[in-house]
PDB file of N, CA and C in Angstrom:
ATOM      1  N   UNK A   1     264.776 274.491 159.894  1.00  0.00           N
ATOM      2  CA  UNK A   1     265.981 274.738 160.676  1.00  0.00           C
ATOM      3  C   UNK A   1     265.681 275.707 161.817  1.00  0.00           C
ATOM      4  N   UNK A   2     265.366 277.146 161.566  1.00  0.00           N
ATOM      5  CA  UNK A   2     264.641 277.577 162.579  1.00  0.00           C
ATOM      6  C   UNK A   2     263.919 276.976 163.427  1.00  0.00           C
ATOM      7  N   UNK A   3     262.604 276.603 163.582  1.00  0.00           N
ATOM      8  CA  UNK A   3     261.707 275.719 163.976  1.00  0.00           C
ATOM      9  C   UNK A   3     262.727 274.840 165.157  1.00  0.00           C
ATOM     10  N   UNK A   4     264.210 274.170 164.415  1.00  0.00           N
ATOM     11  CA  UNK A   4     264.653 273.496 165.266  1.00  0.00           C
ATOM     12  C   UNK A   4     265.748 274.010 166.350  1.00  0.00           C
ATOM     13  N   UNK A   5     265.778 275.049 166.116  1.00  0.00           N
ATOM     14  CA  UNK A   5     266.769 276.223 166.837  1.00  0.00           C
ATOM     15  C   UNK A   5     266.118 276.502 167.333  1.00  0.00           C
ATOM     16  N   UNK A   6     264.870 276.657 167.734  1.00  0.00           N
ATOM     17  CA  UNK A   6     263.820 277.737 168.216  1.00  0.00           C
ATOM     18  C   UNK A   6     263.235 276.457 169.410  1.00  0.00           C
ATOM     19  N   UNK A   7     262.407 275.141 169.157  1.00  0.00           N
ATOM     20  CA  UNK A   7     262.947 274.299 169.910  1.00  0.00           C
ATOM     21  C   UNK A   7     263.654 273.954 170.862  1.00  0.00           C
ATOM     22  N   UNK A   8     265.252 274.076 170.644  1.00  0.00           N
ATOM     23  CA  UNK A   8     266.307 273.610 171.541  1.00  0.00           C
ATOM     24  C   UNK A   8     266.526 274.806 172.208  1.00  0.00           C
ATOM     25  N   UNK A   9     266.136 276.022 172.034  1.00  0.00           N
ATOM     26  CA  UNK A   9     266.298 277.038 172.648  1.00  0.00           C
ATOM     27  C   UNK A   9     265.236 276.977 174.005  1.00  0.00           C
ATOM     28  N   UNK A  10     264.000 276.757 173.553  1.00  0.00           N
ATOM     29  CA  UNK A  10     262.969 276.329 174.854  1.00  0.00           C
ATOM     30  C   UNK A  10     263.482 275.540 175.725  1.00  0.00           C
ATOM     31  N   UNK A  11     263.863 274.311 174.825  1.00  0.00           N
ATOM     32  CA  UNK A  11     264.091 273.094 176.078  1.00  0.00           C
ATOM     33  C   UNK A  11     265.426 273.391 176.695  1.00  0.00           C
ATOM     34  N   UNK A  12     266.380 274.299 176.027  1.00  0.00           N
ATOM     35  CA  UNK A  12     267.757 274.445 177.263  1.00  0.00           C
ATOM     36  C   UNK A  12     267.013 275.600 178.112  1.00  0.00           C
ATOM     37  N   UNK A  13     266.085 275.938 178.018  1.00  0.00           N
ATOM     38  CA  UNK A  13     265.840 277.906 179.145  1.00  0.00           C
ATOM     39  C   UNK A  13     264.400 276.914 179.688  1.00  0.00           C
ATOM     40  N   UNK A  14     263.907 275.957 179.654  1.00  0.00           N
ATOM     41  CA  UNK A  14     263.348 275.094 180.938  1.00  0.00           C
ATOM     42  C   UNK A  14     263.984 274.547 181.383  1.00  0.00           C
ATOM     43  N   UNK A  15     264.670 273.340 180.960  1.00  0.00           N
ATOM     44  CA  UNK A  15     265.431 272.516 181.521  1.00  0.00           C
ATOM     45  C   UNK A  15     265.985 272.466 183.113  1.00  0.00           C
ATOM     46  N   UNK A  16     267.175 273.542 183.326  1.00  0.00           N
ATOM     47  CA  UNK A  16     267.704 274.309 183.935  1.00  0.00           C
ATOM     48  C   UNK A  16     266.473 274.491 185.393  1.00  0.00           C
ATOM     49  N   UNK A  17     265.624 275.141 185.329  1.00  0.00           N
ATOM     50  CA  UNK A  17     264.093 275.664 185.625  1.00  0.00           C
ATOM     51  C   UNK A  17     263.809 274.531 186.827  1.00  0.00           C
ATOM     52  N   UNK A  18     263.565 273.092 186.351  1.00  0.00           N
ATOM     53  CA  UNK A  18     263.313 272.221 187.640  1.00  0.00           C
ATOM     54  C   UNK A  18     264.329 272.010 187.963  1.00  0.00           C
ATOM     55  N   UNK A  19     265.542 272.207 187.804  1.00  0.00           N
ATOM     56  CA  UNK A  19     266.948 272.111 188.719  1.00  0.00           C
ATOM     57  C   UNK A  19     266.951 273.246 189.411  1.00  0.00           C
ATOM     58  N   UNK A  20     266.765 274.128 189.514  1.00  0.00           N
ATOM     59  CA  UNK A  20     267.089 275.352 190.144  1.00  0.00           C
ATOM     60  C   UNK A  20     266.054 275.635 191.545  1.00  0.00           C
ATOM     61  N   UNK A  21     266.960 275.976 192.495  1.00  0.00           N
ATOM     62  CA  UNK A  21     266.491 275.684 194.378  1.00  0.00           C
ATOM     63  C   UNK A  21     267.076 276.992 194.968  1.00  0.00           C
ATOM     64  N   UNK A  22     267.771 275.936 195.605  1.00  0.00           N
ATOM     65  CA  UNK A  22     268.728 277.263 196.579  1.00  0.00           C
ATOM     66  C   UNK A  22     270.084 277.240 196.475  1.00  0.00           C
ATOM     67  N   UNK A  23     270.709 276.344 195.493  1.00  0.00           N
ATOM     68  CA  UNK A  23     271.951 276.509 195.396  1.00  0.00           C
ATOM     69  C   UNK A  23     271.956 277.827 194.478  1.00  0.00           C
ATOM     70  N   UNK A  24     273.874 277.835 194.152  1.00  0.00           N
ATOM     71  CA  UNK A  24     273.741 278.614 193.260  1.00  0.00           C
ATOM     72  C   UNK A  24     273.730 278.316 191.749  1.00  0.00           C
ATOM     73  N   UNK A  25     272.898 279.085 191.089  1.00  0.00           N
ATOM     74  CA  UNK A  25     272.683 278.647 190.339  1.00  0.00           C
ATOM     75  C   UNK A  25     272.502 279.593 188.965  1.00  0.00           C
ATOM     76  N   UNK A  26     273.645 280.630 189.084  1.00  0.00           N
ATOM     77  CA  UNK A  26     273.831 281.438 188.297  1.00  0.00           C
ATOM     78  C   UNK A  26     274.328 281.262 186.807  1.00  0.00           C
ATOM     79  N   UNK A  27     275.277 280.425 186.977  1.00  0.00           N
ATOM     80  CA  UNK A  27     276.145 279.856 185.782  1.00  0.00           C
ATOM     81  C   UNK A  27     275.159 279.523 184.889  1.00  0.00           C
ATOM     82  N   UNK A  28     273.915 278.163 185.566  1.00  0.00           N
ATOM     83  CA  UNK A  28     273.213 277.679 184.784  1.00  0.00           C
ATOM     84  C   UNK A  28     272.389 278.583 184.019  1.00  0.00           C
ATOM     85  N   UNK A  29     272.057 279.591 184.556  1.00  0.00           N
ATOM     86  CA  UNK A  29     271.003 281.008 184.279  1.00  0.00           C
ATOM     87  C   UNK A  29     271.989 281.780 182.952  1.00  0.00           C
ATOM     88  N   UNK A  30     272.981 281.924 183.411  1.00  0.00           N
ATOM     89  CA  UNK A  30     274.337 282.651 182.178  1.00  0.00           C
ATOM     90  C   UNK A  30     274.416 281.724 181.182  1.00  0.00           C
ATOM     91  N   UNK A  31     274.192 280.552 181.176  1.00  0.00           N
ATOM     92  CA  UNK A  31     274.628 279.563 180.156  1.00  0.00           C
ATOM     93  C   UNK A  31     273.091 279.735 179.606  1.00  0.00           C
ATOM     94  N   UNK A  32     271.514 279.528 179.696  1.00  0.00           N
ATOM     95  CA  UNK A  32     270.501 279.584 179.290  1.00  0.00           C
ATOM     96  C   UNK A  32     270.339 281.145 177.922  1.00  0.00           C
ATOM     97  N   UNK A  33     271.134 282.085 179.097  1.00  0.00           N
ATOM     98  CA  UNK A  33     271.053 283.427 178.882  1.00  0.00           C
ATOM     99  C   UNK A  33     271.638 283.924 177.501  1.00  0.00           C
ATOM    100  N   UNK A  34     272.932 282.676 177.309  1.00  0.00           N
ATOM    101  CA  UNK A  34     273.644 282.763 175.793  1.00  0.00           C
ATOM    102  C   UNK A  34     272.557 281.914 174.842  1.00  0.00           C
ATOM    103  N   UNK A  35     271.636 280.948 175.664  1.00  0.00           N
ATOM    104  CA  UNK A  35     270.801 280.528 174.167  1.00  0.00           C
ATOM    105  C   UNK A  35     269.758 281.181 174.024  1.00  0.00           C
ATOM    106  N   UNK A  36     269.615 282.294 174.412  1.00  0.00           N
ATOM    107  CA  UNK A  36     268.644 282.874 174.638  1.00  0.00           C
ATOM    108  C   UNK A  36     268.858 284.135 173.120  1.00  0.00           C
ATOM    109  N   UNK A  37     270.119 284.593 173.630  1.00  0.00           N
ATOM    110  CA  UNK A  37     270.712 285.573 173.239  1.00  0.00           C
ATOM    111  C   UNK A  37     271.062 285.350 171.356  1.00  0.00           C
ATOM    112  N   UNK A  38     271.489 283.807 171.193  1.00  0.00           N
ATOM    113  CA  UNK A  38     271.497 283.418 170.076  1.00  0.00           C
ATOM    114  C   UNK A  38     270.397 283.048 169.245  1.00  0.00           C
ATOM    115  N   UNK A  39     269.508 282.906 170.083  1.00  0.00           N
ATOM    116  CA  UNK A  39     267.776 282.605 169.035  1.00  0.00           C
ATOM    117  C   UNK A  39     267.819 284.029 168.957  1.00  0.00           C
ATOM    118  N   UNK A  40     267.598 285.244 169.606  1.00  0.00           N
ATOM    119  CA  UNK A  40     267.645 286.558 169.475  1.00  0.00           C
ATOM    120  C   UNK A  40     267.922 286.849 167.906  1.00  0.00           C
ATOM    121  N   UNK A  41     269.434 286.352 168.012  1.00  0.00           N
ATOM    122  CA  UNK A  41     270.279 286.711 167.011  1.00  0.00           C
ATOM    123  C   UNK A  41     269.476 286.275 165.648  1.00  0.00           C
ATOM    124  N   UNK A  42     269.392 284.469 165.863  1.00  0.00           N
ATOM    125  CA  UNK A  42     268.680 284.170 164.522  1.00  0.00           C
ATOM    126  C   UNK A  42     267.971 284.832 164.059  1.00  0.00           C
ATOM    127  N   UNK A  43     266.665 285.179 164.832  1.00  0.00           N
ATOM    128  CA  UNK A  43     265.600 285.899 164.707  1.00  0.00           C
ATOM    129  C   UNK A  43     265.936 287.172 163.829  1.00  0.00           C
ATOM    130  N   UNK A  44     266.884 287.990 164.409  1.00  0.00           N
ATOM    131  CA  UNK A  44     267.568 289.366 163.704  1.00  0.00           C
ATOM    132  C   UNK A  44     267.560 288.988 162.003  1.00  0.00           C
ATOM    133  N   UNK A  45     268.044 287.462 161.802  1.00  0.00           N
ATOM    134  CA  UNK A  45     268.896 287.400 160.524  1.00  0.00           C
ATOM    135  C   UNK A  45     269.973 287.051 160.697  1.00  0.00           C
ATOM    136  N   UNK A  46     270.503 287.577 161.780  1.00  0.00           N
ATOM    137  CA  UNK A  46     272.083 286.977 161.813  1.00  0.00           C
ATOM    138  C   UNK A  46     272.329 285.376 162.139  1.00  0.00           C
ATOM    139  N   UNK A  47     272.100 284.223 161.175  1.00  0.00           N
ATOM    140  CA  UNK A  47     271.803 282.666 161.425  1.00  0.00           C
ATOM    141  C   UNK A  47     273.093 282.319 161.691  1.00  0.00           C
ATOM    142  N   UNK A  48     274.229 282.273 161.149  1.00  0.00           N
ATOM    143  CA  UNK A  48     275.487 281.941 161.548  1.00  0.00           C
ATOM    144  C   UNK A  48     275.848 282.058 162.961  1.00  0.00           C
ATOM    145  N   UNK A  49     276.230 283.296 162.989  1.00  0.00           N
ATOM    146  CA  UNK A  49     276.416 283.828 164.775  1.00  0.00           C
ATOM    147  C   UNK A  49     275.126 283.320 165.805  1.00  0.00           C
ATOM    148  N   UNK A  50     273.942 283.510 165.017  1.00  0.00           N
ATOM    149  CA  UNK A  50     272.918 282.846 166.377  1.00  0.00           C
ATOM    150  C   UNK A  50     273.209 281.073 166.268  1.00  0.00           C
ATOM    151  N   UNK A  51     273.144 280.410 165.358  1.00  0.00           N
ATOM    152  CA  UNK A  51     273.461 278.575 165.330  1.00  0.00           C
ATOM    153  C   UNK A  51     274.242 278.920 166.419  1.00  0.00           C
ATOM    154  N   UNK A  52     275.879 279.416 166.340  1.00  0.00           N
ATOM    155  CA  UNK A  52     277.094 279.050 166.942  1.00  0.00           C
ATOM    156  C   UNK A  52     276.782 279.427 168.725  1.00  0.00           C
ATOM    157  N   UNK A  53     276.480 280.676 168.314  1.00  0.00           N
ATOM    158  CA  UNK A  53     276.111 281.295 170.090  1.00  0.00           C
ATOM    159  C   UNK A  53     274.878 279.810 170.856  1.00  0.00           C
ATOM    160  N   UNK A  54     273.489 279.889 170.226  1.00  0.00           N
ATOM    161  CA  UNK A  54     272.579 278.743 170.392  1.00  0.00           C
ATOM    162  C   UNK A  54     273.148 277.925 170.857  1.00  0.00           C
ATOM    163  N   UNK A  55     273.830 276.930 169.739  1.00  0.00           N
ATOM    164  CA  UNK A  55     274.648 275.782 170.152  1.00  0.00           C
ATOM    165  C   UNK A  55     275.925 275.925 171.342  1.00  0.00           C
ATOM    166  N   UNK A  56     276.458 276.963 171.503  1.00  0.00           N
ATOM    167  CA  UNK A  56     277.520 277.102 172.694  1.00  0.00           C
ATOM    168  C   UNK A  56     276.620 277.051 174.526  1.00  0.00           C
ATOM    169  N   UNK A  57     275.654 277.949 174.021  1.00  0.00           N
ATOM    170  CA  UNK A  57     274.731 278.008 175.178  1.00  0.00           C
ATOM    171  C   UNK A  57     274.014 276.624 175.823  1.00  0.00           C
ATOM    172  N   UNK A  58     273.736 276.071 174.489  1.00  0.00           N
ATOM    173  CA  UNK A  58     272.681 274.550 174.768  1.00  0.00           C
ATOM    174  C   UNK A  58     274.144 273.870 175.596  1.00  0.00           C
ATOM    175  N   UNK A  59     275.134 273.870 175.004  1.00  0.00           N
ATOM    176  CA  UNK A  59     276.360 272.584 175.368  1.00  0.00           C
ATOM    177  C   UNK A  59     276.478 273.411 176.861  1.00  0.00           C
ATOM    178  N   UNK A  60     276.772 274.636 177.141  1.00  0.00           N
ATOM    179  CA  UNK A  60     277.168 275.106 178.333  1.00  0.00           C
ATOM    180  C   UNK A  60     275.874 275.059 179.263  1.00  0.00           C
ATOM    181  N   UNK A  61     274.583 274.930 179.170  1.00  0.00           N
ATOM    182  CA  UNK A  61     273.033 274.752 179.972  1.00  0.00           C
ATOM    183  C   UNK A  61     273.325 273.038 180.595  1.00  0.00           C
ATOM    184  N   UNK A  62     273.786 272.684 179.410  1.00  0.00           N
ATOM    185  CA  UNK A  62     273.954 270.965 179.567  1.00  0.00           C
ATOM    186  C   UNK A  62     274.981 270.887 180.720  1.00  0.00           C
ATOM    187  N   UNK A  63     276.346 271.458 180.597  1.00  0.00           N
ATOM    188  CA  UNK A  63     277.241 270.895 181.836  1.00  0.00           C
ATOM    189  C   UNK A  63     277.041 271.810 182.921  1.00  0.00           C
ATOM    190  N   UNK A  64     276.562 272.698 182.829  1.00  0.00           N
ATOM    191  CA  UNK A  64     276.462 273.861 184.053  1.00  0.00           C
ATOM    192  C   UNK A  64     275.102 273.381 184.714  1.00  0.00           C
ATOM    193  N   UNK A  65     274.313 272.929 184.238  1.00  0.00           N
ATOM    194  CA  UNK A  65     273.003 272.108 184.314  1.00  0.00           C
ATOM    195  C   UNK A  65     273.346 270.763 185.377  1.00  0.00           C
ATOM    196  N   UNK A  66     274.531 269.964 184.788  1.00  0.00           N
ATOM    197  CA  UNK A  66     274.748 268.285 185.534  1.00  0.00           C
ATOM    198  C   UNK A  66     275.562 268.907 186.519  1.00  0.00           C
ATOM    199  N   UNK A  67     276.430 270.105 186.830  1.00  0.00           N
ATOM    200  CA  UNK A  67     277.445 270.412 187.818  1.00  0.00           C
ATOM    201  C   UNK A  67     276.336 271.103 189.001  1.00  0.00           C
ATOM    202  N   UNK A  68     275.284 271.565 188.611  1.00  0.00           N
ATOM    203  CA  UNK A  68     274.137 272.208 189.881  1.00  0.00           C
ATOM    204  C   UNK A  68     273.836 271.428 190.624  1.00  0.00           C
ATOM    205  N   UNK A  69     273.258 270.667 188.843  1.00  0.00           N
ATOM    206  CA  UNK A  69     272.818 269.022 189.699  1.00  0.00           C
ATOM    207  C   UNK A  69     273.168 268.088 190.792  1.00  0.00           C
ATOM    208  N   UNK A  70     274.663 267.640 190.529  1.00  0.00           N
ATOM    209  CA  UNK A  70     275.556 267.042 191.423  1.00  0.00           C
ATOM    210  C   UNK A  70     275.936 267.356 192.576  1.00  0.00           C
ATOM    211  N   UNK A  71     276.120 269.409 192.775  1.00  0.00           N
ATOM    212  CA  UNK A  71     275.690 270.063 193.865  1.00  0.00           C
ATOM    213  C   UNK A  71     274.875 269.624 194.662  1.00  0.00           C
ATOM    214  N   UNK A  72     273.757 269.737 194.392  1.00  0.00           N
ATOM    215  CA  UNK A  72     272.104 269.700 195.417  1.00  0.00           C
ATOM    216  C   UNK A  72     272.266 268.253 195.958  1.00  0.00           C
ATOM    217  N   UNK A  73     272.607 267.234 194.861  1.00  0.00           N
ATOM    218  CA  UNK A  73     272.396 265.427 195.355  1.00  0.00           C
ATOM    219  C   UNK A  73     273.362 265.708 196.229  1.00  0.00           C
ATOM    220  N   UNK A  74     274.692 265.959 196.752  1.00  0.00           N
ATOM    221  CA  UNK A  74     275.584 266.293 197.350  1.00  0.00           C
ATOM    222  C   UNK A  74     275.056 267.128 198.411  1.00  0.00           C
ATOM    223  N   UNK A  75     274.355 268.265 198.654  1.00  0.00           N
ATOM    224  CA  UNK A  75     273.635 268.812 199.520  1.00  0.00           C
ATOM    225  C   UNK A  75     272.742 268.235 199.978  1.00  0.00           C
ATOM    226  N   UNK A  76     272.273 267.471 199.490  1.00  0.00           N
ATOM    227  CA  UNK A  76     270.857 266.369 199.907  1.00  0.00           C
ATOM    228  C   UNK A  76     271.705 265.093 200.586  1.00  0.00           C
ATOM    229  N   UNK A  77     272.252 264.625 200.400  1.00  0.00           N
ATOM    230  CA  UNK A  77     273.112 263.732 201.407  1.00  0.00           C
ATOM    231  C   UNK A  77     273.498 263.950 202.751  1.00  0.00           C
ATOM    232  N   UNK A  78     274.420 264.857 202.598  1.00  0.00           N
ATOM    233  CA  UNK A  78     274.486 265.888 203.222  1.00  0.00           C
ATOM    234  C   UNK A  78     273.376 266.005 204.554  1.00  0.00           C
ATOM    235  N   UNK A  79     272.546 266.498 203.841  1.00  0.00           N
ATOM    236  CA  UNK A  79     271.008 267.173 205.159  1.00  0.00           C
ATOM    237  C   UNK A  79     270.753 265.686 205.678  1.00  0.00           C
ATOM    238  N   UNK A  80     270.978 264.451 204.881  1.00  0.00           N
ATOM    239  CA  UNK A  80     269.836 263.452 205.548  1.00  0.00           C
ATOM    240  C   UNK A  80     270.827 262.722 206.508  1.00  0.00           C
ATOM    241  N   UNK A  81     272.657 262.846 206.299  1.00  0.00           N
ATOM    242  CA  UNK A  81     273.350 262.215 207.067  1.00  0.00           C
ATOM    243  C   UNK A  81     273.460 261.954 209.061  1.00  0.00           C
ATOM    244  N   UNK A  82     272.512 263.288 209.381  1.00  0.00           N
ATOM    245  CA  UNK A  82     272.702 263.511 210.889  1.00  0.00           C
ATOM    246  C   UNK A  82     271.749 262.240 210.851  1.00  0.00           C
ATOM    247  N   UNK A  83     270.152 262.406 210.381  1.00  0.00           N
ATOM    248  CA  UNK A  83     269.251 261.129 210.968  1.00  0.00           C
ATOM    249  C   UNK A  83     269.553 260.102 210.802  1.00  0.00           C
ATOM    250  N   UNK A  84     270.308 259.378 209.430  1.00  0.00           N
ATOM    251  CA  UNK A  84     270.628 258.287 209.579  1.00  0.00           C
ATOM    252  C   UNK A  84     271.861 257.868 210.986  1.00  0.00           C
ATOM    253  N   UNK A  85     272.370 258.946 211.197  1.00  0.00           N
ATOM    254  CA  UNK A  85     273.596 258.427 212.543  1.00  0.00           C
ATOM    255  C   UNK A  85     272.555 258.067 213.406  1.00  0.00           C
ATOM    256  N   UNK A  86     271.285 259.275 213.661  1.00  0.00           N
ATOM    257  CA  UNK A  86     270.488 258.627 214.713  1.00  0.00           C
ATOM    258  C   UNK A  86     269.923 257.510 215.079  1.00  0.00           C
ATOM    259  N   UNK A  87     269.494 257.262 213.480  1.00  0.00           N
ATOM    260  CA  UNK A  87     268.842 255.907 213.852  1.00  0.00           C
ATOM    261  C   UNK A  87     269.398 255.109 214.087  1.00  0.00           C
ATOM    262  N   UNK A  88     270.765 254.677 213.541  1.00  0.00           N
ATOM    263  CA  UNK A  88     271.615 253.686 213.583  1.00  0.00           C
ATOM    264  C   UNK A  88     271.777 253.937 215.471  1.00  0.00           C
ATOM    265  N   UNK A  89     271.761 255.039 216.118  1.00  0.00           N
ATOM    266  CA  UNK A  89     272.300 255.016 217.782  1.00  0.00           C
ATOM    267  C   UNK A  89     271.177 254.365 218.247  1.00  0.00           C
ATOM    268  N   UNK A  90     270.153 254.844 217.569  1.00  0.00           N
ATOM    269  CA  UNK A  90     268.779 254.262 218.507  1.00  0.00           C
ATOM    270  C   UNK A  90     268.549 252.632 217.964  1.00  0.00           C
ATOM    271  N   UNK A  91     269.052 252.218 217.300  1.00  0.00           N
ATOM    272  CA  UNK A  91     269.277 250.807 216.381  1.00  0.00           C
ATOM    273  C   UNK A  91     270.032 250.032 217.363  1.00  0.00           C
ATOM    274  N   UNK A  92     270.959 250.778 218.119  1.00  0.00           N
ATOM    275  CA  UNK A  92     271.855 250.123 219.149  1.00  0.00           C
ATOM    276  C   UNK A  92     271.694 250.044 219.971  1.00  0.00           C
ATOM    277  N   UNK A  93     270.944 251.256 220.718  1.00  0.00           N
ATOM    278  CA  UNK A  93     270.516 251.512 221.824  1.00  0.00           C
ATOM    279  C   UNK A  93     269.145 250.103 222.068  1.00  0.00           C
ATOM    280  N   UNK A  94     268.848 250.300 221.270  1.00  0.00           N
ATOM    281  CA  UNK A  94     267.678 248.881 221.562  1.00  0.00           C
ATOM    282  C   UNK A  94     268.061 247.511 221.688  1.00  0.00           C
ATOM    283  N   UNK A  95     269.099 247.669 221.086  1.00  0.00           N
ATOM    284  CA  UNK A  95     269.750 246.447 220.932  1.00  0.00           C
ATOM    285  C   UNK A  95     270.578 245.889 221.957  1.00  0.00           C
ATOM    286  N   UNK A  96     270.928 247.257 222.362  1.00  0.00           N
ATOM    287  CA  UNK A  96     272.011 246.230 223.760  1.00  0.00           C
ATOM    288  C   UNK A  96     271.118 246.725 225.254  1.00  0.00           C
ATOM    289  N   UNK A  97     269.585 246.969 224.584  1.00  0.00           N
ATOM    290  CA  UNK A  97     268.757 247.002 225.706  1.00  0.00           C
ATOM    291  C   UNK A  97     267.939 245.844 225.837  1.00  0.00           C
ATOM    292  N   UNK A  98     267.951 245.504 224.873  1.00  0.00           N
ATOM    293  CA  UNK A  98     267.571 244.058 224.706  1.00  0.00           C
ATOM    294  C   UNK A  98     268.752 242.368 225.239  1.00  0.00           C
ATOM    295  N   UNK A  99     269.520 242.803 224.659  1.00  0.00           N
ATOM    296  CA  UNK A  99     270.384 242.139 225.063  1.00  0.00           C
ATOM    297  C   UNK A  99     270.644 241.929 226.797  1.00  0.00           C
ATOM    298  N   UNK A 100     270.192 242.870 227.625  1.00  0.00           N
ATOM    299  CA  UNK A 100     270.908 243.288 228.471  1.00  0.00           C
ATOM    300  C   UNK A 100     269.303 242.501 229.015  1.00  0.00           C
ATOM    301  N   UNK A 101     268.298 242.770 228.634  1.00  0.00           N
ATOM    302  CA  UNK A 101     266.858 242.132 229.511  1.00  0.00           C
ATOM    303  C   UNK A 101     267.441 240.613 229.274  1.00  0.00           C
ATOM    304  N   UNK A 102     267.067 240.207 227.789  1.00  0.00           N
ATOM    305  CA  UNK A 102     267.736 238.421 227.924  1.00  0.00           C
ATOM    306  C   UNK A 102     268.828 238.210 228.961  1.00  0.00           C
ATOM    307  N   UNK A 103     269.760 239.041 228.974  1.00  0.00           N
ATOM    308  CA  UNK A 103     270.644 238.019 229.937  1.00  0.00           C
ATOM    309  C   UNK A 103     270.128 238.415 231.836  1.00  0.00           C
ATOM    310  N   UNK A 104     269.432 239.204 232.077  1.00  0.00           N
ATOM    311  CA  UNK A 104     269.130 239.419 233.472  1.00  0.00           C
ATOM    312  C   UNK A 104     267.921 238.534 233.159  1.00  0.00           C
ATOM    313  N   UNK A 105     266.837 238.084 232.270  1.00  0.00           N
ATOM    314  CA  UNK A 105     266.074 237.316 232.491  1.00  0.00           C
ATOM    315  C   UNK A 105     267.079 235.738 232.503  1.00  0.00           C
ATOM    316  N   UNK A 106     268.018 235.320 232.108  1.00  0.00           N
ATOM    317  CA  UNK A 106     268.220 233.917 231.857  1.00  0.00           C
ATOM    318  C   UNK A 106     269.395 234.087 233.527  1.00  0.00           C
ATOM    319  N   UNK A 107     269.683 235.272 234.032  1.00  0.00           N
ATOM    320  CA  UNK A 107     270.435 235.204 235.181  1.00  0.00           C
ATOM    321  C   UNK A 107     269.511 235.254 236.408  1.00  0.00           C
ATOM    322  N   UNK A 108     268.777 235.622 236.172  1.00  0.00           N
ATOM    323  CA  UNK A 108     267.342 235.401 237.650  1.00  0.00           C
ATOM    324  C   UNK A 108     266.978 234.055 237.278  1.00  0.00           C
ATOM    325  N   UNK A 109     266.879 233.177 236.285  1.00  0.00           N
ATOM    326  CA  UNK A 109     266.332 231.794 235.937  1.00  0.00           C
ATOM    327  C   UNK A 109     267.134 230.977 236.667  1.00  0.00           C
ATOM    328  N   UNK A 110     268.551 231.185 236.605  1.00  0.00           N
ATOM    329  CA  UNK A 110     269.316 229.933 236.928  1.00  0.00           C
ATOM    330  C   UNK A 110     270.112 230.553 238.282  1.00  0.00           C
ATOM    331  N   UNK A 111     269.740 231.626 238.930  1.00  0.00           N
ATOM    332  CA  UNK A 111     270.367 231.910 240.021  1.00  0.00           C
ATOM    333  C   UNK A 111     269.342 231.238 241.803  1.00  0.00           C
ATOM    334  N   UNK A 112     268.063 230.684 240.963  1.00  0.00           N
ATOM    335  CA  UNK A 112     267.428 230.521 242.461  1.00  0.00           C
ATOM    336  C   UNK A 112     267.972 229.107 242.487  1.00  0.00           C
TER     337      UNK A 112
END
């Protein structure tokens, strides 16, 4: 049982770890910080209060974890939205530069 408390305690205080950038990302750090605090506890002896704390921390690493997450993909959209407008202008820009050679080439053809 330990062993498996001791476990889930690692993988919620990495987890967190490759999510974490430049947002904020405190909550996720406070939520790690309670499973941290509850293996502590086990460790002491106190197994009841550390399971409950452990397990509150792992569930709160987990949603404070997918809400960072959803942040950054949201910030990452975000950053890439100006270039895609560009390309799409320069997508057009070629396009009705093109357009514009075909019809002065097919209007010099049939104007002599």
């Amino acid at each position: 049982m330990k062993r498996l408390i001791v476990v889930l305690s690692i993988v919620a205080l990495l987890a967190p770890a490759g999510l974490a950038a430049a947002a904020d990302d405190s909550k996720v750090k406070a939520a790690t910080g309670q499973v941290e605090t509850g293996a502590k506890k086990i460790g002491d002896g106190k197994v009841g209060d550390g399971v409950e704390e452990t397990a509150k921390g792992i569930g709160n690493t987990v949603v404070e974890g997918a809400k960072y997450t959803g942040e950054k993909l949201k910030e990452s959209g975000k950053a890439a939205e100006p270039e895609a407008k560009s390309t799409w202008r320069n997508v057009k820009d070629t396009a009705n530069s093109v357009g514009s050679t075909v019809k002065n080439f097919f209007a010099k053809m049939f104007s002599d």
